[in-house]
C-alpha atoms as a PDB file:
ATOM      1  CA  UNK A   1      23.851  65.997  18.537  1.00  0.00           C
ATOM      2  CA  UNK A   2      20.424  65.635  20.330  1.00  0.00           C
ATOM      3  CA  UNK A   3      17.300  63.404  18.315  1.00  0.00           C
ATOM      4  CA  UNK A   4      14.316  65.605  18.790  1.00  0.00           C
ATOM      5  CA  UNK A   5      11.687  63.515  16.358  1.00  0.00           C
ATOM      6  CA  UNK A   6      11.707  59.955  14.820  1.00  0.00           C
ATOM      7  CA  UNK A   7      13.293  61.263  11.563  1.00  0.00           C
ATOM      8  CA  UNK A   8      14.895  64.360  12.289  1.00  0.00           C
ATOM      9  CA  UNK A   9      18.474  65.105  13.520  1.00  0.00           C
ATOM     10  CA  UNK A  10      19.146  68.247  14.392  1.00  0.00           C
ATOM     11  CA  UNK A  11      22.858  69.890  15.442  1.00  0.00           C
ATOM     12  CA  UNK A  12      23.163  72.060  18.696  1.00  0.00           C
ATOM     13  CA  UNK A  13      25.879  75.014  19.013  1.00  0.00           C
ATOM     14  CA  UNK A  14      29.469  74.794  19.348  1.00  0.00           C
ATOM     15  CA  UNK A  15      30.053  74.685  23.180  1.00  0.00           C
ATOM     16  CA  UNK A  16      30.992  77.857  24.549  1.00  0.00           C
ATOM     17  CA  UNK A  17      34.355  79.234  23.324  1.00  0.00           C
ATOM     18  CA  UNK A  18      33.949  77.690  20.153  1.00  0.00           C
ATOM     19  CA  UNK A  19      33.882  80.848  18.039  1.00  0.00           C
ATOM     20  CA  UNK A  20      32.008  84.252  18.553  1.00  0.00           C
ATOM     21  CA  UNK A  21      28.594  84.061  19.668  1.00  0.00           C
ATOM     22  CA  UNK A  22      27.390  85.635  15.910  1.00  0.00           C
ATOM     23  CA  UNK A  23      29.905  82.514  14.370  1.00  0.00           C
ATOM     24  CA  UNK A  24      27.723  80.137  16.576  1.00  0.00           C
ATOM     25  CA  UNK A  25      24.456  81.550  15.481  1.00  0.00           C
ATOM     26  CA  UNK A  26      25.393  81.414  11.777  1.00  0.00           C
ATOM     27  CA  UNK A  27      26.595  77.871  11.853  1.00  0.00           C
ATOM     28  CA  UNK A  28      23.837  76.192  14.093  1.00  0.00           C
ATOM     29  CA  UNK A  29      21.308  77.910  11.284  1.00  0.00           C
ATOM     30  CA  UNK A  30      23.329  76.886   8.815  1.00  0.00           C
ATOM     31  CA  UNK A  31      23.376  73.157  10.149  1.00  0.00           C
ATOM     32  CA  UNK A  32      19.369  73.029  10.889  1.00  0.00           C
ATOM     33  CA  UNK A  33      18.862  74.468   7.059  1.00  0.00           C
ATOM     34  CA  UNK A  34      21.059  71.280   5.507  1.00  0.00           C
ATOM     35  CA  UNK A  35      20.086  68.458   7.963  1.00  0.00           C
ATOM     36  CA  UNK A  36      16.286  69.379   8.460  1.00  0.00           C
ATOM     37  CA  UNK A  37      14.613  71.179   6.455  1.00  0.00           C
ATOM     38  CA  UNK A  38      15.412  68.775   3.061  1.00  0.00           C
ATOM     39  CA  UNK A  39      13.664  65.963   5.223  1.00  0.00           C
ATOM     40  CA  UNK A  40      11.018  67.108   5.957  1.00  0.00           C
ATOM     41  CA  UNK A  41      10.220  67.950   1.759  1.00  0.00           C
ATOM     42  CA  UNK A  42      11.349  64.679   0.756  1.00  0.00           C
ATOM     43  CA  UNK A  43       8.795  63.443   3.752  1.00  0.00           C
ATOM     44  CA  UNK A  44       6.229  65.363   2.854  1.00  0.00           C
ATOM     45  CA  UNK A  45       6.294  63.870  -1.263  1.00  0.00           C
ATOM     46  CA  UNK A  46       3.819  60.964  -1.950  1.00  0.00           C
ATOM     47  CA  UNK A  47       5.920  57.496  -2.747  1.00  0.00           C
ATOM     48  CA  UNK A  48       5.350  56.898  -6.327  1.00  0.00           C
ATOM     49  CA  UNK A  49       3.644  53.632  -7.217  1.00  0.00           C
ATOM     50  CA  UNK A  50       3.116  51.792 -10.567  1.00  0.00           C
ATOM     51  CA  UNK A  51      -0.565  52.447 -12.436  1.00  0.00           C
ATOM     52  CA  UNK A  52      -2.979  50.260 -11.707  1.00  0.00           C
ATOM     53  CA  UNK A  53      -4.704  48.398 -14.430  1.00  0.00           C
ATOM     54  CA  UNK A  54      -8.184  49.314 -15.237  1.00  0.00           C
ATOM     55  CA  UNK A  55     -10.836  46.740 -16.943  1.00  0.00           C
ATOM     56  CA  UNK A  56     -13.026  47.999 -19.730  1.00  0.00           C
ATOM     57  CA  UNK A  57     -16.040  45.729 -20.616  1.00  0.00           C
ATOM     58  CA  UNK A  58     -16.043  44.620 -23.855  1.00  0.00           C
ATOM     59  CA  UNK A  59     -17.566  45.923 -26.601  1.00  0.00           C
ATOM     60  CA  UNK A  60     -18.211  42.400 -28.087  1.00  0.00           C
ATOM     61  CA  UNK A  61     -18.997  39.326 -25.472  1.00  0.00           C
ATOM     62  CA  UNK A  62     -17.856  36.095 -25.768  1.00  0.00           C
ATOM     63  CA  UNK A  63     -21.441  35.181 -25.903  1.00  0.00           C
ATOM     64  CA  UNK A  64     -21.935  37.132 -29.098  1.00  0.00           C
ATOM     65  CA  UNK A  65     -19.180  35.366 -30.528  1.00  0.00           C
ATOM     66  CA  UNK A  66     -20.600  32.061 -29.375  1.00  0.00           C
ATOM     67  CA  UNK A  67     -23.514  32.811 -31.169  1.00  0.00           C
ATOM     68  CA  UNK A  68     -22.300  34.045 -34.093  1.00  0.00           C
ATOM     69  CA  UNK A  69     -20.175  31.015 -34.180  1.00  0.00           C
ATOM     70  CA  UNK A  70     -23.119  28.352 -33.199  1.00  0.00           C
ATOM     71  CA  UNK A  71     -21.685  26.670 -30.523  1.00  0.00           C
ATOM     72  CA  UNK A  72     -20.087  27.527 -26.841  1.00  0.00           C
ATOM     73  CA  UNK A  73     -16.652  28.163 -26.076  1.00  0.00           C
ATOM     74  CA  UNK A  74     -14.678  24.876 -24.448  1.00  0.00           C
ATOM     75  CA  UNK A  75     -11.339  24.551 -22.918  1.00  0.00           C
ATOM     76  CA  UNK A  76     -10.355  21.330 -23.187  1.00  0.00           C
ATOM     77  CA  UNK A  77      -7.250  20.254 -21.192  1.00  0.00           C
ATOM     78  CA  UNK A  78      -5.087  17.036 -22.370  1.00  0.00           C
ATOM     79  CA  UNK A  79      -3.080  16.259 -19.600  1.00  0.00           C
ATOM     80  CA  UNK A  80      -0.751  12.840 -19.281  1.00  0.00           C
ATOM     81  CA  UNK A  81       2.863  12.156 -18.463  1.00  0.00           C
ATOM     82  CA  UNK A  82       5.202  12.939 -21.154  1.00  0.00           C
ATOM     83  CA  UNK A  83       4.789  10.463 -24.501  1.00  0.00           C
ATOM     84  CA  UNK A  84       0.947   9.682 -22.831  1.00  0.00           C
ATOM     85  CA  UNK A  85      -0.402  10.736 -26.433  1.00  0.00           C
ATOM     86  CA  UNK A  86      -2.059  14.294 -25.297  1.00  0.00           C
ATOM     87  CA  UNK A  87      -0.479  16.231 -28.665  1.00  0.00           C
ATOM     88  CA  UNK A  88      -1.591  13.618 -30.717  1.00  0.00           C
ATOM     89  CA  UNK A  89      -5.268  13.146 -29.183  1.00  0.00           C
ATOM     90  CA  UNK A  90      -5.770  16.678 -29.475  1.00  0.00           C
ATOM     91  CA  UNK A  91      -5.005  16.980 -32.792  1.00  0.00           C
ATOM     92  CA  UNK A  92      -7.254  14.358 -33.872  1.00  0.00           C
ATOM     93  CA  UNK A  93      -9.911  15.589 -31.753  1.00  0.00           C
ATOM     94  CA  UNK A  94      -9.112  19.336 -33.631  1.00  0.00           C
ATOM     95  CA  UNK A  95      -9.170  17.581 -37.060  1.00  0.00           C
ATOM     96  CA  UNK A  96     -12.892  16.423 -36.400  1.00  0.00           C
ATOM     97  CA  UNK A  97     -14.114  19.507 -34.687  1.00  0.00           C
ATOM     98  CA  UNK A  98     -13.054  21.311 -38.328  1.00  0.00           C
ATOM     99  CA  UNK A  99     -15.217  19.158 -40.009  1.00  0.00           C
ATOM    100  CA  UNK A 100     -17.783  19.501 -37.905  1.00  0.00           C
ATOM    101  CA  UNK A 101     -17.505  23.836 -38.579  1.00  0.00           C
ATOM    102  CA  UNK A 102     -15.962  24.456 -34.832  1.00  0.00           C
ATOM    103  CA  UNK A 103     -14.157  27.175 -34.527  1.00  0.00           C
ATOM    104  CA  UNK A 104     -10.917  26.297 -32.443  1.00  0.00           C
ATOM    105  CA  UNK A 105      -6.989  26.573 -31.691  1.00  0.00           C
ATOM    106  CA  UNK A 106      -4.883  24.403 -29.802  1.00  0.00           C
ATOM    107  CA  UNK A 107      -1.542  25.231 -27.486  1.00  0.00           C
ATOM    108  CA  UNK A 108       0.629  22.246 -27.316  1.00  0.00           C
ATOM    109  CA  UNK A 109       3.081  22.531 -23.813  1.00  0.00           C
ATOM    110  CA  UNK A 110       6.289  21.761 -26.032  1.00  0.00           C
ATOM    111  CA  UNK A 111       5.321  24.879 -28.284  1.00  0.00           C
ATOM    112  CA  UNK A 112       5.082  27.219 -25.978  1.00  0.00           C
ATOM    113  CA  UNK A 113       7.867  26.394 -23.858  1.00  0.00           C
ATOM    114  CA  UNK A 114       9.898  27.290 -27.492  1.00  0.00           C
ATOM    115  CA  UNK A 115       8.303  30.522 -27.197  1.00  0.00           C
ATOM    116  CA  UNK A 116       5.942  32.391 -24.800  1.00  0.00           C
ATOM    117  CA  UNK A 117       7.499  30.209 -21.827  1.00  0.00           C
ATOM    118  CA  UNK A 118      11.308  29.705 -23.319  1.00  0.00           C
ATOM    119  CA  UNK A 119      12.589  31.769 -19.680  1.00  0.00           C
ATOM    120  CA  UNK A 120      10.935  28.872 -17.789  1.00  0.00           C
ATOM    121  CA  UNK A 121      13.215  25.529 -16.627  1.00  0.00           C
ATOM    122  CA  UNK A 122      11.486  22.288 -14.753  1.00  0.00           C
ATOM    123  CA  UNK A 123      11.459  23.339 -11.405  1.00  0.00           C
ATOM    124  CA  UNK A 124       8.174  22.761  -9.566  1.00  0.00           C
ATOM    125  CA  UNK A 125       8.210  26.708  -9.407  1.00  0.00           C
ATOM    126  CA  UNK A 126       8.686  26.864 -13.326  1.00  0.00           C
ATOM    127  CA  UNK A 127       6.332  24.267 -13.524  1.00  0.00           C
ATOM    128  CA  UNK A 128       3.310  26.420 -12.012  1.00  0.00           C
ATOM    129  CA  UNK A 129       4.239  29.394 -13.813  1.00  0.00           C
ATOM    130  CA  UNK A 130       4.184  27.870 -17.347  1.00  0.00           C
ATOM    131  CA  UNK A 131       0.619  26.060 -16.157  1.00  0.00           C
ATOM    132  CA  UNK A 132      -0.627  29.543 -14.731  1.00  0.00           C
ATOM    133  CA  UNK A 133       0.437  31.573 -18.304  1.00  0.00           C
ATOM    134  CA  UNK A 134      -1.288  28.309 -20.458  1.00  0.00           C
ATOM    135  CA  UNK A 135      -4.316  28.924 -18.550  1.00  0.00           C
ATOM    136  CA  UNK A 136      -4.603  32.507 -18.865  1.00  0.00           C
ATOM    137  CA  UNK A 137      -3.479  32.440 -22.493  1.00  0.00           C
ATOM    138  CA  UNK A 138      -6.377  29.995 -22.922  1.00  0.00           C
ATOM    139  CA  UNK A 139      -8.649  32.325 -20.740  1.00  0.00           C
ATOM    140  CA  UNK A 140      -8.130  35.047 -23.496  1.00  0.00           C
ATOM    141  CA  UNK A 141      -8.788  32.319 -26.550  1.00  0.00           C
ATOM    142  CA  UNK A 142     -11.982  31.161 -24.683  1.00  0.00           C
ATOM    143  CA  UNK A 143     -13.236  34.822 -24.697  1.00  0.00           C
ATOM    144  CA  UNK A 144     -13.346  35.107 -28.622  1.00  0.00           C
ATOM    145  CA  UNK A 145     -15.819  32.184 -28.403  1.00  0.00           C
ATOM    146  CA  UNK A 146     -13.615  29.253 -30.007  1.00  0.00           C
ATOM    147  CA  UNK A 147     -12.759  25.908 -28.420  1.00  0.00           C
ATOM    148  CA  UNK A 148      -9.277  25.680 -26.987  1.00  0.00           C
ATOM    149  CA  UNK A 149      -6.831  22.523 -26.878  1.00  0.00           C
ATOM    150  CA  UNK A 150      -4.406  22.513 -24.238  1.00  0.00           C
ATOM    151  CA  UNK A 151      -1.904  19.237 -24.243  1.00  0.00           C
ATOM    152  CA  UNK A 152       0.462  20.111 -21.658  1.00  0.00           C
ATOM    153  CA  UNK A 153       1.586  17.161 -18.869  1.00  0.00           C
ATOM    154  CA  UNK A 154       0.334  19.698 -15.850  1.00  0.00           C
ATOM    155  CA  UNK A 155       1.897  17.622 -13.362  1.00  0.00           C
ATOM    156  CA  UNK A 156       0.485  19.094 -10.245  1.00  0.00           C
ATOM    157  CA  UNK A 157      -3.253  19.148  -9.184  1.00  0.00           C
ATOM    158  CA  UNK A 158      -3.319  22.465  -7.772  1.00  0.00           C
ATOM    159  CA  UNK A 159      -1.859  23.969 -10.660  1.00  0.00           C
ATOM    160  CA  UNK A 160      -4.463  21.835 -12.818  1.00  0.00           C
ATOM    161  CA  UNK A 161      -7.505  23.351 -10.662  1.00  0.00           C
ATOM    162  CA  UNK A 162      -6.402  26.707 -10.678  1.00  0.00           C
ATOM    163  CA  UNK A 163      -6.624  26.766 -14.476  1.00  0.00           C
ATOM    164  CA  UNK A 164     -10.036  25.309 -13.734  1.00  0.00           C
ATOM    165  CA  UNK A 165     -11.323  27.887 -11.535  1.00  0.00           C
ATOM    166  CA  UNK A 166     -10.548  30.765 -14.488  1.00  0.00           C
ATOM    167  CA  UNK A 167     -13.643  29.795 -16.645  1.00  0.00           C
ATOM    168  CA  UNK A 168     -17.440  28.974 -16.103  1.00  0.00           C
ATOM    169  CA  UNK A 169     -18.543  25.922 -14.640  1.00  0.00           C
ATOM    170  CA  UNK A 170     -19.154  23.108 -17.277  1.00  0.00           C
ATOM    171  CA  UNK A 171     -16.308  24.947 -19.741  1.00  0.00           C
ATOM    172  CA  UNK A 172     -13.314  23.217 -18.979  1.00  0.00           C
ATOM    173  CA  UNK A 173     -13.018  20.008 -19.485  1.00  0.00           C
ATOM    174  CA  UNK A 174      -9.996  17.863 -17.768  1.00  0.00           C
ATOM    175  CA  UNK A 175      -8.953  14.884 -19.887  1.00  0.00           C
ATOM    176  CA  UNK A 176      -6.835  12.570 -18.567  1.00  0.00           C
ATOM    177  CA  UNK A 177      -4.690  10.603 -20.705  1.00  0.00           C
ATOM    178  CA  UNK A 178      -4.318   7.720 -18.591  1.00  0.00           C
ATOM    179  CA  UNK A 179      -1.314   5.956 -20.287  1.00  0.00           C
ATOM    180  CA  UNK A 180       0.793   3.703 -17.765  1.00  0.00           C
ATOM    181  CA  UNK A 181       4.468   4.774 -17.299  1.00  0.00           C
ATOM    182  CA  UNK A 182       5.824   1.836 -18.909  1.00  0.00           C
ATOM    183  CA  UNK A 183       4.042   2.159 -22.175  1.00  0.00           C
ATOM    184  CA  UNK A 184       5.759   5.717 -22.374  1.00  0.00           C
ATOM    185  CA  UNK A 185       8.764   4.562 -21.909  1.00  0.00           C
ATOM    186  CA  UNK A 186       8.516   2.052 -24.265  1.00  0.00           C
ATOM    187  CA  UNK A 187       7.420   4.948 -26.620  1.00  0.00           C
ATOM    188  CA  UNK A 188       9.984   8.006 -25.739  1.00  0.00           C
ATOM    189  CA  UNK A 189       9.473   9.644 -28.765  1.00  0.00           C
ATOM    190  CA  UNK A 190      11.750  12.273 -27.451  1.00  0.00           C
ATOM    191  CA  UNK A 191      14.232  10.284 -25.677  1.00  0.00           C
ATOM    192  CA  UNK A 192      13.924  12.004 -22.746  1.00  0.00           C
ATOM    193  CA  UNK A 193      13.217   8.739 -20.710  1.00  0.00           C
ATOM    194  CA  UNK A 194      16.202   7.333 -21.455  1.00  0.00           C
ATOM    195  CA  UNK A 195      18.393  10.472 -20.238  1.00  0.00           C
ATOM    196  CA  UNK A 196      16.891  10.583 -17.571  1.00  0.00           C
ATOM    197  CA  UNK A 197      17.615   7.052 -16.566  1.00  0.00           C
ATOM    198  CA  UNK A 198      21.121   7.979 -17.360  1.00  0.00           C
ATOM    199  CA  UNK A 199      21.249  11.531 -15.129  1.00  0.00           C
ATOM    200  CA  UNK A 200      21.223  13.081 -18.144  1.00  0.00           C
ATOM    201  CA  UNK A 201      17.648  14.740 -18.150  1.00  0.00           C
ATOM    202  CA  UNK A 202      16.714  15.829 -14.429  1.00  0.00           C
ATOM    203  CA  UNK A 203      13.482  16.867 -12.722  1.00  0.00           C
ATOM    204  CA  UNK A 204      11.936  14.473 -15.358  1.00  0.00           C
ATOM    205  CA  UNK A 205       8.098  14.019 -14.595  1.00  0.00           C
ATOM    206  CA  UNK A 206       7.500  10.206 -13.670  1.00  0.00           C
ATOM    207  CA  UNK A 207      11.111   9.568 -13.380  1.00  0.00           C
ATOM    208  CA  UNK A 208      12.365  11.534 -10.288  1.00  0.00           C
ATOM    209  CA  UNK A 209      10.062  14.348 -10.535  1.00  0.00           C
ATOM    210  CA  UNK A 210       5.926  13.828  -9.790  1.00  0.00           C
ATOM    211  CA  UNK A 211       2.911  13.301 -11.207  1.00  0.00           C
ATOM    212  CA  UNK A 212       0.043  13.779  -9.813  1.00  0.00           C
ATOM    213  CA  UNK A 213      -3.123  11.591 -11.151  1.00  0.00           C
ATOM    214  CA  UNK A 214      -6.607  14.132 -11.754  1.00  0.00           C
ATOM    215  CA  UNK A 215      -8.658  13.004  -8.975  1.00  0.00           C
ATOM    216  CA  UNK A 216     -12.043  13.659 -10.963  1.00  0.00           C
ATOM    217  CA  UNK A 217     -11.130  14.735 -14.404  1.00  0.00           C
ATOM    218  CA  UNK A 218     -14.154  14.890 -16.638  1.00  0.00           C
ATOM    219  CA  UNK A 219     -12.799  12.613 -18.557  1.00  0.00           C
ATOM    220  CA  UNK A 220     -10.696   9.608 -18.278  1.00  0.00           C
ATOM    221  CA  UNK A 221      -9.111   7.549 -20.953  1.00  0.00           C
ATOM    222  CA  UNK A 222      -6.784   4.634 -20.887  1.00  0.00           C
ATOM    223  CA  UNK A 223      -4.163   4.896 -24.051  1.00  0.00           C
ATOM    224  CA  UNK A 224      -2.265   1.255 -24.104  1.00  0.00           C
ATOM    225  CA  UNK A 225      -4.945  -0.599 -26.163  1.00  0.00           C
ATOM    226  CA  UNK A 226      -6.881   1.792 -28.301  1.00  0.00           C
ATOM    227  CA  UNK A 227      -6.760   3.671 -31.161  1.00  0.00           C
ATOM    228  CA  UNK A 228      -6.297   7.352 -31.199  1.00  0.00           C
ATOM    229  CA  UNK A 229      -9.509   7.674 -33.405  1.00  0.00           C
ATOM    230  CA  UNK A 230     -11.416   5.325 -31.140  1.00  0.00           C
ATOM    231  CA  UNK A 231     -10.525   8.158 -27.947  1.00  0.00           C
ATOM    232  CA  UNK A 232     -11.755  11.073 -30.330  1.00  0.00           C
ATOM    233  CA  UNK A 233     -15.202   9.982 -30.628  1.00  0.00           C
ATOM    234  CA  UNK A 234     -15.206   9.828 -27.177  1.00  0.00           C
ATOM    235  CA  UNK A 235     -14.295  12.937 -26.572  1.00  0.00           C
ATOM    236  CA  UNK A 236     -16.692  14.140 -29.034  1.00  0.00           C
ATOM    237  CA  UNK A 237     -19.069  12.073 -27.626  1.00  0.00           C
ATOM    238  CA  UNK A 238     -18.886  13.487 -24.073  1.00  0.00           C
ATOM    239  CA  UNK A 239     -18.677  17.832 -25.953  1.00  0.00           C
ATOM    240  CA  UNK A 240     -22.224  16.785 -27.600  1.00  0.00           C
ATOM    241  CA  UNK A 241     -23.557  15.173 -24.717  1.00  0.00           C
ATOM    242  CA  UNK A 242     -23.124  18.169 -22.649  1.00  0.00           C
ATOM    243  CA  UNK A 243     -24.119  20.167 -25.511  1.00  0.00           C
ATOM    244  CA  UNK A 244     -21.579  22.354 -26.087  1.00  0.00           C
ATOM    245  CA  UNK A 245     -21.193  21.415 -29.807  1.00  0.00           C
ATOM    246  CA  UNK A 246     -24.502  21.390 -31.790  1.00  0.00           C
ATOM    247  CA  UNK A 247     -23.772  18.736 -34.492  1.00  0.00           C
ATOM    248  CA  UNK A 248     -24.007  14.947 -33.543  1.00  0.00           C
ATOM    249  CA  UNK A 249     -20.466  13.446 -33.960  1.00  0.00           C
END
């Protein structure tokens, strides 16, 4: 057997003595026909690859619906260590924006790991996969012109700015809820602190498993002596100051 080309193999006669010379001829065509000749079609066929996606613009902007709803479209993202008080701040901050007449929804971390994220586990990997889907979920919310509340503890800053970097400058706004460690504790309104003091709740953020503080969130605000209603006007405070909601809180 002699390797004439990179991919093709092709068999020489029988030595001589091997059969009748016609036997020889017949076999050696019969041997190029099988070994070559099917190579060279399935070389010559085009690998098949998946579709890829094409973007239609829109027939309706997200600036049409901002201005049909009278005011811009905001993400704002809560992020905190577990029991810092993000679900709860952003709820009262979504009660108020109501009664103001802003349009909005809200994904809370714990709901959509139940759901859109329930294949995910804690692993820093998991982690930035269940920031990266929040973010793009809230990239498609932003689009139909509401204001979006994300409470999710985000532990890592990369992950954090990468959400970022999906929308506009000046439309997402980091809030930190800056509540010490040992005021969360203290709270563990899940419990999960204290499994994971007893090994019974790994890769626990602030525990054995990091956190890494927002280096210049928009927003900053310290949750061991204040009142949840005292941190919503300041968040409301900062969304009219920028102007992205018409109606002084």
């Amino acid at each position: 057997m002699r390797r004439i080309s990179p991919v093709h193999w092709v068999f020489l006669p029988p030595k001589p003595g091997q059969g009748t010379p016609r036997d020889r001829q017949v076999n050696f065509r019969r041997r190029f026909a099988m070994m070559v000749l099917p190579q060279r079609i399935t070389r010559a066929m085009p690998t098949p690859t998946a579709p890829l996606p094409v973007s239609t613009p829109p027939a309706v902007t997200r600036e049409d619906r901002e201005r049909q709803n009278g005011h811009a479209a905001v993400v704002l993202w809560f992020t905190g260590l577990s029991g810092a008080g993000k679900t709860t701040l952003s709820r009262h901050v979504e009660q108020r924006l109501l009664e103001l007449g802003v349009h909005t929804h809200s994904l809370d971390g714990d709901e959509v790991r139940r759901t859109l994220n329930r294949d995910l586990g804690f692993s820093p990997q998991d982690r930035r996969e269940n920031v990266r889907r929040l973010g793009e979920v809230a990239k498609l919310m932003f689009d139909a012109g509401v204001i979006v509340l994300v409470a999710v503890i985000s532990p890592y800053r990369r992950d954090r700015e990468a959400a970022r970097s999906l929308f506009p400058d000046g439309r997402f706004v980091e809030i930190f809820v800056d509540t010490p460690l040992d005021v969360c504790e203290a709270r563990d309104p899940k419990g999960l602190y204290k499994r994971a003091r007893q090994g019974l709740v790994r890769d626990m953020t602030g525990v054995d498993a990091p956190y890494e503080r927002p280096e210049a969130p928009e927003l900053a605000l310290p949750w061991d002596d204040q009142p949840p209603e005292r941190l919503t006007e300041l968040v409301l405070a900062f969304l009219h100051g920028q102007g992205l909601i018409g109606t002084d809180p």
